[in-house]
C-alpha atoms as a PDB file:
ATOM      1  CA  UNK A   1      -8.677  36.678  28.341  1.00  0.00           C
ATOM      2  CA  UNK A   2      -5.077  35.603  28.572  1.00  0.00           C
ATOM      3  CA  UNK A   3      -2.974  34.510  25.401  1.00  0.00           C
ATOM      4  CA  UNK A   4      -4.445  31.274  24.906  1.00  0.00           C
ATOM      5  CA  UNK A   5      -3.758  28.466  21.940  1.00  0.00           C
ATOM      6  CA  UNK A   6      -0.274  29.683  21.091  1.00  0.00           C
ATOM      7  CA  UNK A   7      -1.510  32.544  18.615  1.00  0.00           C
ATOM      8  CA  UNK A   8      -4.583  33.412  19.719  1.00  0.00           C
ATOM      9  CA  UNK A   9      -4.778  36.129  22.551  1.00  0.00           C
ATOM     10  CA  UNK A  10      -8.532  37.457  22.835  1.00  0.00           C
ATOM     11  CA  UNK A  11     -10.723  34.429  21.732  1.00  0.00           C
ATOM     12  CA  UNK A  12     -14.778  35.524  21.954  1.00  0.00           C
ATOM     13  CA  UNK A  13     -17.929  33.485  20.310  1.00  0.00           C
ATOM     14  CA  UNK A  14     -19.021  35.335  17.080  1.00  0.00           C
ATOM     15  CA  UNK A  15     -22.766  36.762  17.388  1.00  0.00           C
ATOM     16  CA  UNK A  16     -24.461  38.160  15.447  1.00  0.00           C
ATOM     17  CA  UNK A  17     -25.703  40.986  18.470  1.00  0.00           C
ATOM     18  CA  UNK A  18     -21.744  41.441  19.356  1.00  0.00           C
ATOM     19  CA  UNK A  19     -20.059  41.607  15.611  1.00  0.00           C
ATOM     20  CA  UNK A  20     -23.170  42.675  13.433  1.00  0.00           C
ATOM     21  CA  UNK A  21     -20.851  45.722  11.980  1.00  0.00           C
ATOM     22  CA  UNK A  22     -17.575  43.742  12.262  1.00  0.00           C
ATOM     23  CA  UNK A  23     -15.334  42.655   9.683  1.00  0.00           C
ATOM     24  CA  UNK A  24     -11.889  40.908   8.991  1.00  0.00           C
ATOM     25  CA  UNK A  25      -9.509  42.048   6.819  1.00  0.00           C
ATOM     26  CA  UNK A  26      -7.321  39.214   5.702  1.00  0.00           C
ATOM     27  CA  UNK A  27      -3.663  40.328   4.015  1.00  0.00           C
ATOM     28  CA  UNK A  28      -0.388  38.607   3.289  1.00  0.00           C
ATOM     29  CA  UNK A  29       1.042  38.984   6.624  1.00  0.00           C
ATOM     30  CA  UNK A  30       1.645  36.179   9.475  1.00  0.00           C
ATOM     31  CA  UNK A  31       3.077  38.470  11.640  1.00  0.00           C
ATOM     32  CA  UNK A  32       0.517  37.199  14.602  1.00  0.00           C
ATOM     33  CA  UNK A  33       2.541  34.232  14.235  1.00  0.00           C
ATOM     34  CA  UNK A  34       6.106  35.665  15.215  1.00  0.00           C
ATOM     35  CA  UNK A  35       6.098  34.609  19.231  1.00  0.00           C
ATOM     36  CA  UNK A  36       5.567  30.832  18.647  1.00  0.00           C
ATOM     37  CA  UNK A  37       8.131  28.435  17.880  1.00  0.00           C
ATOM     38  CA  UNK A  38       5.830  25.602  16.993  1.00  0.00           C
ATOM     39  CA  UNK A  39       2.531  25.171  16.212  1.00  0.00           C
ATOM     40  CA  UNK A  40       0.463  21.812  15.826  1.00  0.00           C
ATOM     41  CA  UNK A  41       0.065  19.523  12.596  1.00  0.00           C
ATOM     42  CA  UNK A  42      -2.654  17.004  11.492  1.00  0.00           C
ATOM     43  CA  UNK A  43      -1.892  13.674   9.951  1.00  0.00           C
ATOM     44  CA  UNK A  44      -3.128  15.062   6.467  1.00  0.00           C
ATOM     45  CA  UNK A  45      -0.618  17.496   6.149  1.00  0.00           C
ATOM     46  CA  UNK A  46       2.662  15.689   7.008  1.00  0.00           C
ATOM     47  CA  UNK A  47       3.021  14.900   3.014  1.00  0.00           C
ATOM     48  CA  UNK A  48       3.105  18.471   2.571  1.00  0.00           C
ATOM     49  CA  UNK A  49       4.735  19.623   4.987  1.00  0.00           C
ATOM     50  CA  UNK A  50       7.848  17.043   6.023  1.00  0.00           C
ATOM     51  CA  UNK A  51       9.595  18.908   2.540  1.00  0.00           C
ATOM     52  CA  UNK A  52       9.701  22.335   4.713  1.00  0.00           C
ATOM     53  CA  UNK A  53       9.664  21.597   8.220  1.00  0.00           C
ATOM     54  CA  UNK A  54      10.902  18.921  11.238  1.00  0.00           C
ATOM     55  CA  UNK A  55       7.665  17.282  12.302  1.00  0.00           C
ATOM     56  CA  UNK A  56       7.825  15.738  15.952  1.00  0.00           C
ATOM     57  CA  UNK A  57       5.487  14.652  18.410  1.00  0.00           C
ATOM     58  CA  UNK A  58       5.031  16.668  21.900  1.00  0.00           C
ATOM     59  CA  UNK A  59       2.902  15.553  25.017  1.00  0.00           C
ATOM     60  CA  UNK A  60       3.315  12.552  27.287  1.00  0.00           C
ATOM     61  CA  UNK A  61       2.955   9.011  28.035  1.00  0.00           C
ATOM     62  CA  UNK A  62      -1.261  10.246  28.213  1.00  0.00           C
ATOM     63  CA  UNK A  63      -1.513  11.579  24.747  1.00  0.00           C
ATOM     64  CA  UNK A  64       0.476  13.468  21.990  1.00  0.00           C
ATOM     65  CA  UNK A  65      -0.044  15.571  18.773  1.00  0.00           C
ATOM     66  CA  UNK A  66       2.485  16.095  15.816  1.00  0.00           C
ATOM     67  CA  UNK A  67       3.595  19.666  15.293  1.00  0.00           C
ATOM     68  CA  UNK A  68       6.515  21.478  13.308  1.00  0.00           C
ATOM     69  CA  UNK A  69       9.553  23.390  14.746  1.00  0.00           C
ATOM     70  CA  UNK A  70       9.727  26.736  13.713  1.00  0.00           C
ATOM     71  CA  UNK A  71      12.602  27.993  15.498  1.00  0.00           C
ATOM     72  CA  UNK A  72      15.250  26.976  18.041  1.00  0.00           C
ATOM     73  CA  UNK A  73      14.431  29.590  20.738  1.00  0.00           C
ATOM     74  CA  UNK A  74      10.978  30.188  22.600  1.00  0.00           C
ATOM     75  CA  UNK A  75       9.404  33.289  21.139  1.00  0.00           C
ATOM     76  CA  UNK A  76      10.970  32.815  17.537  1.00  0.00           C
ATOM     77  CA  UNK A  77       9.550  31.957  14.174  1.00  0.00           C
ATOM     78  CA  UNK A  78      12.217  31.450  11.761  1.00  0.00           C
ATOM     79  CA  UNK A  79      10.082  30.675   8.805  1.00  0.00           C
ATOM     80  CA  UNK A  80       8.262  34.201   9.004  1.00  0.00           C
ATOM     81  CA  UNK A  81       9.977  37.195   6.676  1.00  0.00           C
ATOM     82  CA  UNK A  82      10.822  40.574   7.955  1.00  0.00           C
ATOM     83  CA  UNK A  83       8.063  41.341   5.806  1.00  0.00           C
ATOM     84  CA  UNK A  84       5.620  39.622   7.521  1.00  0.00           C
ATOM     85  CA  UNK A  85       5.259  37.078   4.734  1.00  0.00           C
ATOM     86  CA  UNK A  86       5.481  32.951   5.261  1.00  0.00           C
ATOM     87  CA  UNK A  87       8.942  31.677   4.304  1.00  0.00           C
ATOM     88  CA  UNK A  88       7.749  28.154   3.080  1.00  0.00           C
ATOM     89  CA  UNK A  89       6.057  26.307   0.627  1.00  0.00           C
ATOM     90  CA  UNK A  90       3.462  24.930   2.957  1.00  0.00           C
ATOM     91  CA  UNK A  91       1.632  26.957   5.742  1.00  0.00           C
ATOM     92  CA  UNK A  92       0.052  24.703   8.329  1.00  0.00           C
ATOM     93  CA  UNK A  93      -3.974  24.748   8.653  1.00  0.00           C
ATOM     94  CA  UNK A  94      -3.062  25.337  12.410  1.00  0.00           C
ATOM     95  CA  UNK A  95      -1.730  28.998  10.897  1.00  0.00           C
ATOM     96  CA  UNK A  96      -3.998  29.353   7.715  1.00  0.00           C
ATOM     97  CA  UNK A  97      -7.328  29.549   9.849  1.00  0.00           C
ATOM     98  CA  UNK A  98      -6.400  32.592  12.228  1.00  0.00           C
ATOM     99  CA  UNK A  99      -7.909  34.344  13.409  1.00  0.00           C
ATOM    100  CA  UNK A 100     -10.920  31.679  13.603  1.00  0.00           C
ATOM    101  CA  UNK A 101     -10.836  28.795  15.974  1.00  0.00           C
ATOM    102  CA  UNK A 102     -13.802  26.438  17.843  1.00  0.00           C
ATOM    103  CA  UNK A 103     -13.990  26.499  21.292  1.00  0.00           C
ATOM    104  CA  UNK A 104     -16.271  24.447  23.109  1.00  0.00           C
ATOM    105  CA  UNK A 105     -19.669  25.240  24.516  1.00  0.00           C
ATOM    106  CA  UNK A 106     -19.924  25.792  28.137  1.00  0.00           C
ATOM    107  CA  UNK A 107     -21.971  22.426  28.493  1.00  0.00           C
ATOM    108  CA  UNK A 108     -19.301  20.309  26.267  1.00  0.00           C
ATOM    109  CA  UNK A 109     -21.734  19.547  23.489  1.00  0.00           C
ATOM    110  CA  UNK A 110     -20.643  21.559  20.646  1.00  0.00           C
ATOM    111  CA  UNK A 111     -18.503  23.980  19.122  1.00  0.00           C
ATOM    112  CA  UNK A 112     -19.145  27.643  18.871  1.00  0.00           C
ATOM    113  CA  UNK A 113     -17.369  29.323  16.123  1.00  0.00           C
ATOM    114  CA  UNK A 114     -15.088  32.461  17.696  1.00  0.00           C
ATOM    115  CA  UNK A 115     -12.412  34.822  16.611  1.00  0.00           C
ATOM    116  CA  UNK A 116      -9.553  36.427  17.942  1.00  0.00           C
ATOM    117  CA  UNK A 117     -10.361  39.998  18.511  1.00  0.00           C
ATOM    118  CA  UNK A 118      -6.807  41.219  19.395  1.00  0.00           C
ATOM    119  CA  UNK A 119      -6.095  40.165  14.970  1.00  0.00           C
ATOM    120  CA  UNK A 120      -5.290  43.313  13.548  1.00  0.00           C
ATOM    121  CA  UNK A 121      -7.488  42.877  10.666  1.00  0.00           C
ATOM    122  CA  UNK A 122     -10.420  42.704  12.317  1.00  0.00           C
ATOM    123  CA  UNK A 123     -12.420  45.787  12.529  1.00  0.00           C
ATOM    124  CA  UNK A 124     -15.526  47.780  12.399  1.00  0.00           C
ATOM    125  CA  UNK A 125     -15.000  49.905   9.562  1.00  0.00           C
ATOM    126  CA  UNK A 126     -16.063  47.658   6.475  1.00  0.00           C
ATOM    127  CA  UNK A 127     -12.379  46.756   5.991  1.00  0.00           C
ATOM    128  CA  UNK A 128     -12.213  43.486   4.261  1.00  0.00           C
ATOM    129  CA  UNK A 129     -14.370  41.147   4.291  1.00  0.00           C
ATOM    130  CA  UNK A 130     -17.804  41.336   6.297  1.00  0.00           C
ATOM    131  CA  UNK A 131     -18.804  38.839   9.218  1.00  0.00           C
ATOM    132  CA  UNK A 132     -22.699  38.903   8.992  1.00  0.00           C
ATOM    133  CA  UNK A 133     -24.672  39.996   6.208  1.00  0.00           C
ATOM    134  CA  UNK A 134     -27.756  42.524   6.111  1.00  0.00           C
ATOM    135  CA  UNK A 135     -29.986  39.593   6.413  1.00  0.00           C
ATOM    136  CA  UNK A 136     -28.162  38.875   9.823  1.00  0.00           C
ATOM    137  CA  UNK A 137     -27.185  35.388   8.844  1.00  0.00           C
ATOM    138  CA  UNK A 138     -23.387  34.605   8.440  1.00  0.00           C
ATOM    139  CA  UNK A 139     -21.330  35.874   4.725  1.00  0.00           C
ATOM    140  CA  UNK A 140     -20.151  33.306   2.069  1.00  0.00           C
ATOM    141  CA  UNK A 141     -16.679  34.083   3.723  1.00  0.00           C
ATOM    142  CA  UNK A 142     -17.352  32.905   7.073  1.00  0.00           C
ATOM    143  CA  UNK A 143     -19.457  30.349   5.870  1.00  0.00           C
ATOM    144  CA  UNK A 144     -16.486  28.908   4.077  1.00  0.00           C
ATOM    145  CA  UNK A 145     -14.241  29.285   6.929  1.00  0.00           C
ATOM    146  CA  UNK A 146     -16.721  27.242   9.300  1.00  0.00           C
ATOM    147  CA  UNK A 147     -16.115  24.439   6.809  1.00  0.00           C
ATOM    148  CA  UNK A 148     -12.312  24.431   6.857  1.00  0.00           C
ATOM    149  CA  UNK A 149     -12.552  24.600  10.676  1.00  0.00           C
ATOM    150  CA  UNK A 150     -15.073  21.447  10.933  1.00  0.00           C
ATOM    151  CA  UNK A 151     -12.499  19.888   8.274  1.00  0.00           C
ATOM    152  CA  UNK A 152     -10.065  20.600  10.653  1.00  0.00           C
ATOM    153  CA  UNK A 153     -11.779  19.338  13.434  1.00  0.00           C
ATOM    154  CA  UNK A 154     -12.293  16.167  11.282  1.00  0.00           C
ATOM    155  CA  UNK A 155      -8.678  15.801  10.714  1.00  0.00           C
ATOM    156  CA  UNK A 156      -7.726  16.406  14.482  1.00  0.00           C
ATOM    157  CA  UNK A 157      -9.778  13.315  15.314  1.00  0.00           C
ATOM    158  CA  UNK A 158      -8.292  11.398  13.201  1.00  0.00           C
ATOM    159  CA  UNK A 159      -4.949  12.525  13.870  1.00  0.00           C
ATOM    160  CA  UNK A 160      -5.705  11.568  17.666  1.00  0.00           C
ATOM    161  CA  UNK A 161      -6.239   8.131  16.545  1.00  0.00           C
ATOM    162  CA  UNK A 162      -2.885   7.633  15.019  1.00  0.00           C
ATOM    163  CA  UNK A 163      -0.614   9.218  17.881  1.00  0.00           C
ATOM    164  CA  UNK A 164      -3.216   6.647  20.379  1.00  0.00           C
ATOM    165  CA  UNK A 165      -2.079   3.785  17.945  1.00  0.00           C
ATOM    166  CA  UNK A 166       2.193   4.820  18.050  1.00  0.00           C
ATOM    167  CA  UNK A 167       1.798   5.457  21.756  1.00  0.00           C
ATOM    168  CA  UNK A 168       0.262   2.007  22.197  1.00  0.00           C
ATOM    169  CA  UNK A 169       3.019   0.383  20.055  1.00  0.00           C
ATOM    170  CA  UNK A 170       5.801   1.979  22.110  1.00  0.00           C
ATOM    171  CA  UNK A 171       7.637   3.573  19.179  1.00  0.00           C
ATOM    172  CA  UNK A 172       7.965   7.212  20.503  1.00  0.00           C
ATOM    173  CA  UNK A 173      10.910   8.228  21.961  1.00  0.00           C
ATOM    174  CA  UNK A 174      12.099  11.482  24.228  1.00  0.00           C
ATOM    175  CA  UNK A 175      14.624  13.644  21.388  1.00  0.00           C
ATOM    176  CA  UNK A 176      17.190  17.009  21.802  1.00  0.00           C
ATOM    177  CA  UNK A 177      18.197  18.942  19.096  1.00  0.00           C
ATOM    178  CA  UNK A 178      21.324  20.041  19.443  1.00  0.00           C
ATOM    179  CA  UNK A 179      22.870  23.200  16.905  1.00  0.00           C
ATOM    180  CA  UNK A 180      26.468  23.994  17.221  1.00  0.00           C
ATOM    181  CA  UNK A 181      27.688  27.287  15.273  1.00  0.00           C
ATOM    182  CA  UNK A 182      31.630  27.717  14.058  1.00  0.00           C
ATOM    183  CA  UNK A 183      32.054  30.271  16.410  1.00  0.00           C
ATOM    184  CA  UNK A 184      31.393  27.530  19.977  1.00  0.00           C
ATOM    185  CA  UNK A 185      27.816  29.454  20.324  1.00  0.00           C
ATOM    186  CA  UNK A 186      25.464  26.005  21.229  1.00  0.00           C
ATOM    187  CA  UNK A 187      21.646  26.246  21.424  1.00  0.00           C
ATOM    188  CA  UNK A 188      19.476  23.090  22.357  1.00  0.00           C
ATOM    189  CA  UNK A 189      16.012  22.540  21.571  1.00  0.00           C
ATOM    190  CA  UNK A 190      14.188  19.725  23.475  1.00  0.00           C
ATOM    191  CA  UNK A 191      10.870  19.005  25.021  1.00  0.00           C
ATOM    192  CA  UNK A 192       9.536  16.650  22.029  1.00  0.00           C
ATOM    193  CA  UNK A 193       9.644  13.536  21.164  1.00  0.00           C
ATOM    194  CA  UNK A 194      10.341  11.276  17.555  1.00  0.00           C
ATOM    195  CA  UNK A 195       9.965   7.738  16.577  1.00  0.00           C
ATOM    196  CA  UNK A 196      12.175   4.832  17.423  1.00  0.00           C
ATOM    197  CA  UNK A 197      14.135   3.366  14.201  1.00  0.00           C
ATOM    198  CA  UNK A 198      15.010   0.166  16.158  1.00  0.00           C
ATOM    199  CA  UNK A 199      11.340  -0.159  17.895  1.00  0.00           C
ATOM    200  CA  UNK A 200      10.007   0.085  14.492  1.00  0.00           C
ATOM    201  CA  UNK A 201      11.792  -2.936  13.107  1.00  0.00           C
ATOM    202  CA  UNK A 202      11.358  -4.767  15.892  1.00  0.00           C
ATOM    203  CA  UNK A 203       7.433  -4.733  15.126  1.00  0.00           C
ATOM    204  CA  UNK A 204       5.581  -7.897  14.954  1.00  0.00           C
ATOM    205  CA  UNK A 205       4.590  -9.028  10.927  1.00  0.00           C
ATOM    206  CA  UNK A 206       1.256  -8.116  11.802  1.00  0.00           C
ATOM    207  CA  UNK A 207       1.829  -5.170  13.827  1.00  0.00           C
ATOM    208  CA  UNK A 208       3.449  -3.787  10.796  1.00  0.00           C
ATOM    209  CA  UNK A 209       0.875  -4.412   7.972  1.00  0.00           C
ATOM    210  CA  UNK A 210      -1.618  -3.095  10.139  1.00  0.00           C
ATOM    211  CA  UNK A 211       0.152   0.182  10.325  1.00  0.00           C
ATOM    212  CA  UNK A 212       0.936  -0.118   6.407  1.00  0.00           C
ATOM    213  CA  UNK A 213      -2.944  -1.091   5.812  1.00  0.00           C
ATOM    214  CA  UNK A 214      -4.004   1.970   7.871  1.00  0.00           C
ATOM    215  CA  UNK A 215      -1.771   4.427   5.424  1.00  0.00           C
ATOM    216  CA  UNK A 216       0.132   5.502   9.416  1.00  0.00           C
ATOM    217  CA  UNK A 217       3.198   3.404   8.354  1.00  0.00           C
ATOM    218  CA  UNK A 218       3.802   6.132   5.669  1.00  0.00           C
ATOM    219  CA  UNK A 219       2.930   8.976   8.258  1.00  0.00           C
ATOM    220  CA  UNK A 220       5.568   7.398  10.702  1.00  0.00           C
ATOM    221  CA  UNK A 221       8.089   7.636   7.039  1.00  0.00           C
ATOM    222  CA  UNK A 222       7.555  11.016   6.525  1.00  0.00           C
ATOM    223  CA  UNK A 223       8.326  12.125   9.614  1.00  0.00           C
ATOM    224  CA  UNK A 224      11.297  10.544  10.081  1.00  0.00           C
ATOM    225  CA  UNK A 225      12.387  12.137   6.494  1.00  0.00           C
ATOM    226  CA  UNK A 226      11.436  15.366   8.413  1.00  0.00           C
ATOM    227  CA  UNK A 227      13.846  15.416  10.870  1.00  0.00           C
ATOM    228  CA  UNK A 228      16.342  16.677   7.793  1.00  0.00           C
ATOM    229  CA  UNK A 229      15.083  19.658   8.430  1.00  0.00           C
ATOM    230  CA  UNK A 230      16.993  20.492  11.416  1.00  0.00           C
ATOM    231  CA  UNK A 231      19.675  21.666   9.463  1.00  0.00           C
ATOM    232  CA  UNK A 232      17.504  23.944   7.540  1.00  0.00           C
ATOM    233  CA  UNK A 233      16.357  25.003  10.746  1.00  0.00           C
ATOM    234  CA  UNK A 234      20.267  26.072  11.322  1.00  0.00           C
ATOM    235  CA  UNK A 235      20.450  27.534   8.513  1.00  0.00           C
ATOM    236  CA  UNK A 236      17.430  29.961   8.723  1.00  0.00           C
ATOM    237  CA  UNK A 237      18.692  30.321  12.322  1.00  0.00           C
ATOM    238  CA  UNK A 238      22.317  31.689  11.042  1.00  0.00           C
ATOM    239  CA  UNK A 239      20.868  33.826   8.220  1.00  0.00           C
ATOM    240  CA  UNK A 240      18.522  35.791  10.768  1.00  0.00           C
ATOM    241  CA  UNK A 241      21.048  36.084  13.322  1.00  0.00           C
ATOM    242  CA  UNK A 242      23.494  37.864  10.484  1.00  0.00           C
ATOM    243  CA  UNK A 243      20.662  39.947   8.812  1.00  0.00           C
ATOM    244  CA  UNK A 244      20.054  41.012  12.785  1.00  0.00           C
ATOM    245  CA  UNK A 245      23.152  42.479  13.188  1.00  0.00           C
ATOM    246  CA  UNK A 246      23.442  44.215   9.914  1.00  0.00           C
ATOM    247  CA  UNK A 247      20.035  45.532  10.792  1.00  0.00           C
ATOM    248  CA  UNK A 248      21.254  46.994  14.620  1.00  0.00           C
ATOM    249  CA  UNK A 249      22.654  50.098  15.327  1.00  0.00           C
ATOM    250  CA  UNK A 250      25.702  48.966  16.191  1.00  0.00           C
ATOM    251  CA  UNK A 251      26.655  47.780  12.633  1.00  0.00           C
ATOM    252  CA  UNK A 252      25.602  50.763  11.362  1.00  0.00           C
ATOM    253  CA  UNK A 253      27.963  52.884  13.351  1.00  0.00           C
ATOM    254  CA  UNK A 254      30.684  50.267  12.816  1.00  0.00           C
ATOM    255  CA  UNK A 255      29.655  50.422   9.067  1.00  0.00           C
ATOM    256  CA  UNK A 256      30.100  54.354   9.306  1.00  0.00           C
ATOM    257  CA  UNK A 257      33.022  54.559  11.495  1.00  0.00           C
ATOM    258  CA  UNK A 258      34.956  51.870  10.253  1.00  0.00           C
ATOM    259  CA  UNK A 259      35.141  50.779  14.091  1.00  0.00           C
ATOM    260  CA  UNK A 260      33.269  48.194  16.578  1.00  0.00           C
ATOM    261  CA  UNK A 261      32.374  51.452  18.977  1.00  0.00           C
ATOM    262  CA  UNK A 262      30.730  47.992  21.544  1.00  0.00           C
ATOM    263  CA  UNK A 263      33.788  45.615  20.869  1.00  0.00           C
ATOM    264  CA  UNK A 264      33.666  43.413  23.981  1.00  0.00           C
ATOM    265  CA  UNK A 265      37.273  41.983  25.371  1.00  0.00           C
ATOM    266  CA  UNK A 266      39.012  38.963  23.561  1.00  0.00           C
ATOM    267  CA  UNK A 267      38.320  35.752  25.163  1.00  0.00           C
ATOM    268  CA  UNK A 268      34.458  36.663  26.453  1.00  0.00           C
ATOM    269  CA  UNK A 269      32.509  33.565  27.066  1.00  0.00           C
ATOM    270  CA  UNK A 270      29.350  32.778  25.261  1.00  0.00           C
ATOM    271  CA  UNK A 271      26.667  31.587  26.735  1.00  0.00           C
ATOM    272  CA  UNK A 272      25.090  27.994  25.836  1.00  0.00           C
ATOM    273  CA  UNK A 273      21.434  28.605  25.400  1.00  0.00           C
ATOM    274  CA  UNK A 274      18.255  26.563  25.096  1.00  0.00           C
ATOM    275  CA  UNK A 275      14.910  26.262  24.586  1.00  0.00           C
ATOM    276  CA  UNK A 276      11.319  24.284  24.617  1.00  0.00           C
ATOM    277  CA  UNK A 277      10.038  23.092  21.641  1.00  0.00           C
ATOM    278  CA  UNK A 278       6.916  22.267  23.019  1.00  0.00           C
END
């Protein structure tokens, strides 16, 4: 199966014929996360996590979904450590419940519980915890994660019914992030979209206590608060960008040498670069 919900890559049903020896060993590393440069938030969490991240909204005039920036450039996680650990406070359910997900049924009806079989910790040597139990029913462990998945499920829903309600209203609005560097180097970061300040406060009296009455008011707050977090986003950006270079050959030699043995020719052009946040 092709890569497939951003960090997934090999998504099958559990069974208990298929995984009866299987296990998953869960440790402290995200590094499954490293290729995505967002990854999709429900309503619940934006309380959390507007203090860590920019939350926007991607999609189209047909539906959206709020998610967090992670980086600036497709393929790059800025809030994951060269250790593999999560640089943040908050780590969003989207990322806390790999490598479990629900897919759909073939007939639509329900939801089958699956995993990704390309996560490194899964296994069939006993590593970790165990999938099904002797008595071939399911383990306390996945029986715990099947009820933070349905929980998320519960909160998707509802976060579906708030981005209906702001896309009725007409307060979203096509954004581009743009990061400029002392040295000229640009980078630009669209493909999502925020709310409209000046659509907000144009809102009818009693388009505005219903949004206030309906707690969405304060979602629609903390986002906006979020959007700080672009410049934390440039920072992050800067720091791995220097701790790249120390890291490379290059500066080693240089470091050894005393001399740029790859010094390019005064005046060189750099390149204005962008990416999709979507």
């Amino acid at each position: 199966m092709s890569t497939q919900l951003l960090i997934y890559e090999t998504v099958v049903p559990l069974t208990f014929a298929t995984h009866r020896h299987s296990s998953v060993e869960i440790g402290r590393s995200f590094d499954f996360s490293s290729k995505v440069n967002s990854v999709p938030l429900t309503a619940i969490e934006f309380r959390e996590a507007q203090a860590d991240y920019p939350i926007v909204f991607v999609g189209n005039a047909e539906g959206v979904m709020p998610a967090v920036i992670l980086g600036l450039r497709d393929g790059e996680n800025l809030y994951l450590s060269s250790d593999g650990t999560w640089d943040a406070r908050y780590v969003p359910a989207f990322v806390r419940r790999y490598p479990f997900v629900f897919a759909k049924s073939d007939d639509g009806q329900r939801f089958n519980l699956c995993i990704d079989e390309h996560f490194s910790g899964f296994n069939g040597d006993g590593r970790g915890q165990r999938i099904y139990g002797d008595d071939g029913k399911p383990t306390a462990y996945v029986e715990n994660m099947l009820k933070f998945l349905q929980e998320y499920q519960l909160q998707f829903h509802r976060t579906e019914r708030f981005c209906k309600n702001i896309l009725s209203l007409d307060l979203l609005e096509p954004m581009q992030a743009q990061v400029e560097f002392n040295s000229g180097e640009k980078y630009s970061l669209g493909g999502f979209m925020a709310i409209n300040r000046e659509k907000l406060k144009e809102l009818s009296g009693d388009k505005f206590r219903e949004l206030a009455k309906s707690d969405e008011l304060e979602l629609i707050y903390l986002h906006l608060q979020s959007m700080r977090n672009f410049g934390a986003l440039k920072s992050r950006f800067g720091a791995a960008k220097s701790e790249a270079a120390v890291a490379s050959p290059d500066a080693e030699e240089k470091s050894a040498t005393g001399r740029d043995s790859t010094e390019q020719p005064k005046g060189r052009k750099r390149s204005t670069k962008s990416s999709n946040g979507s």
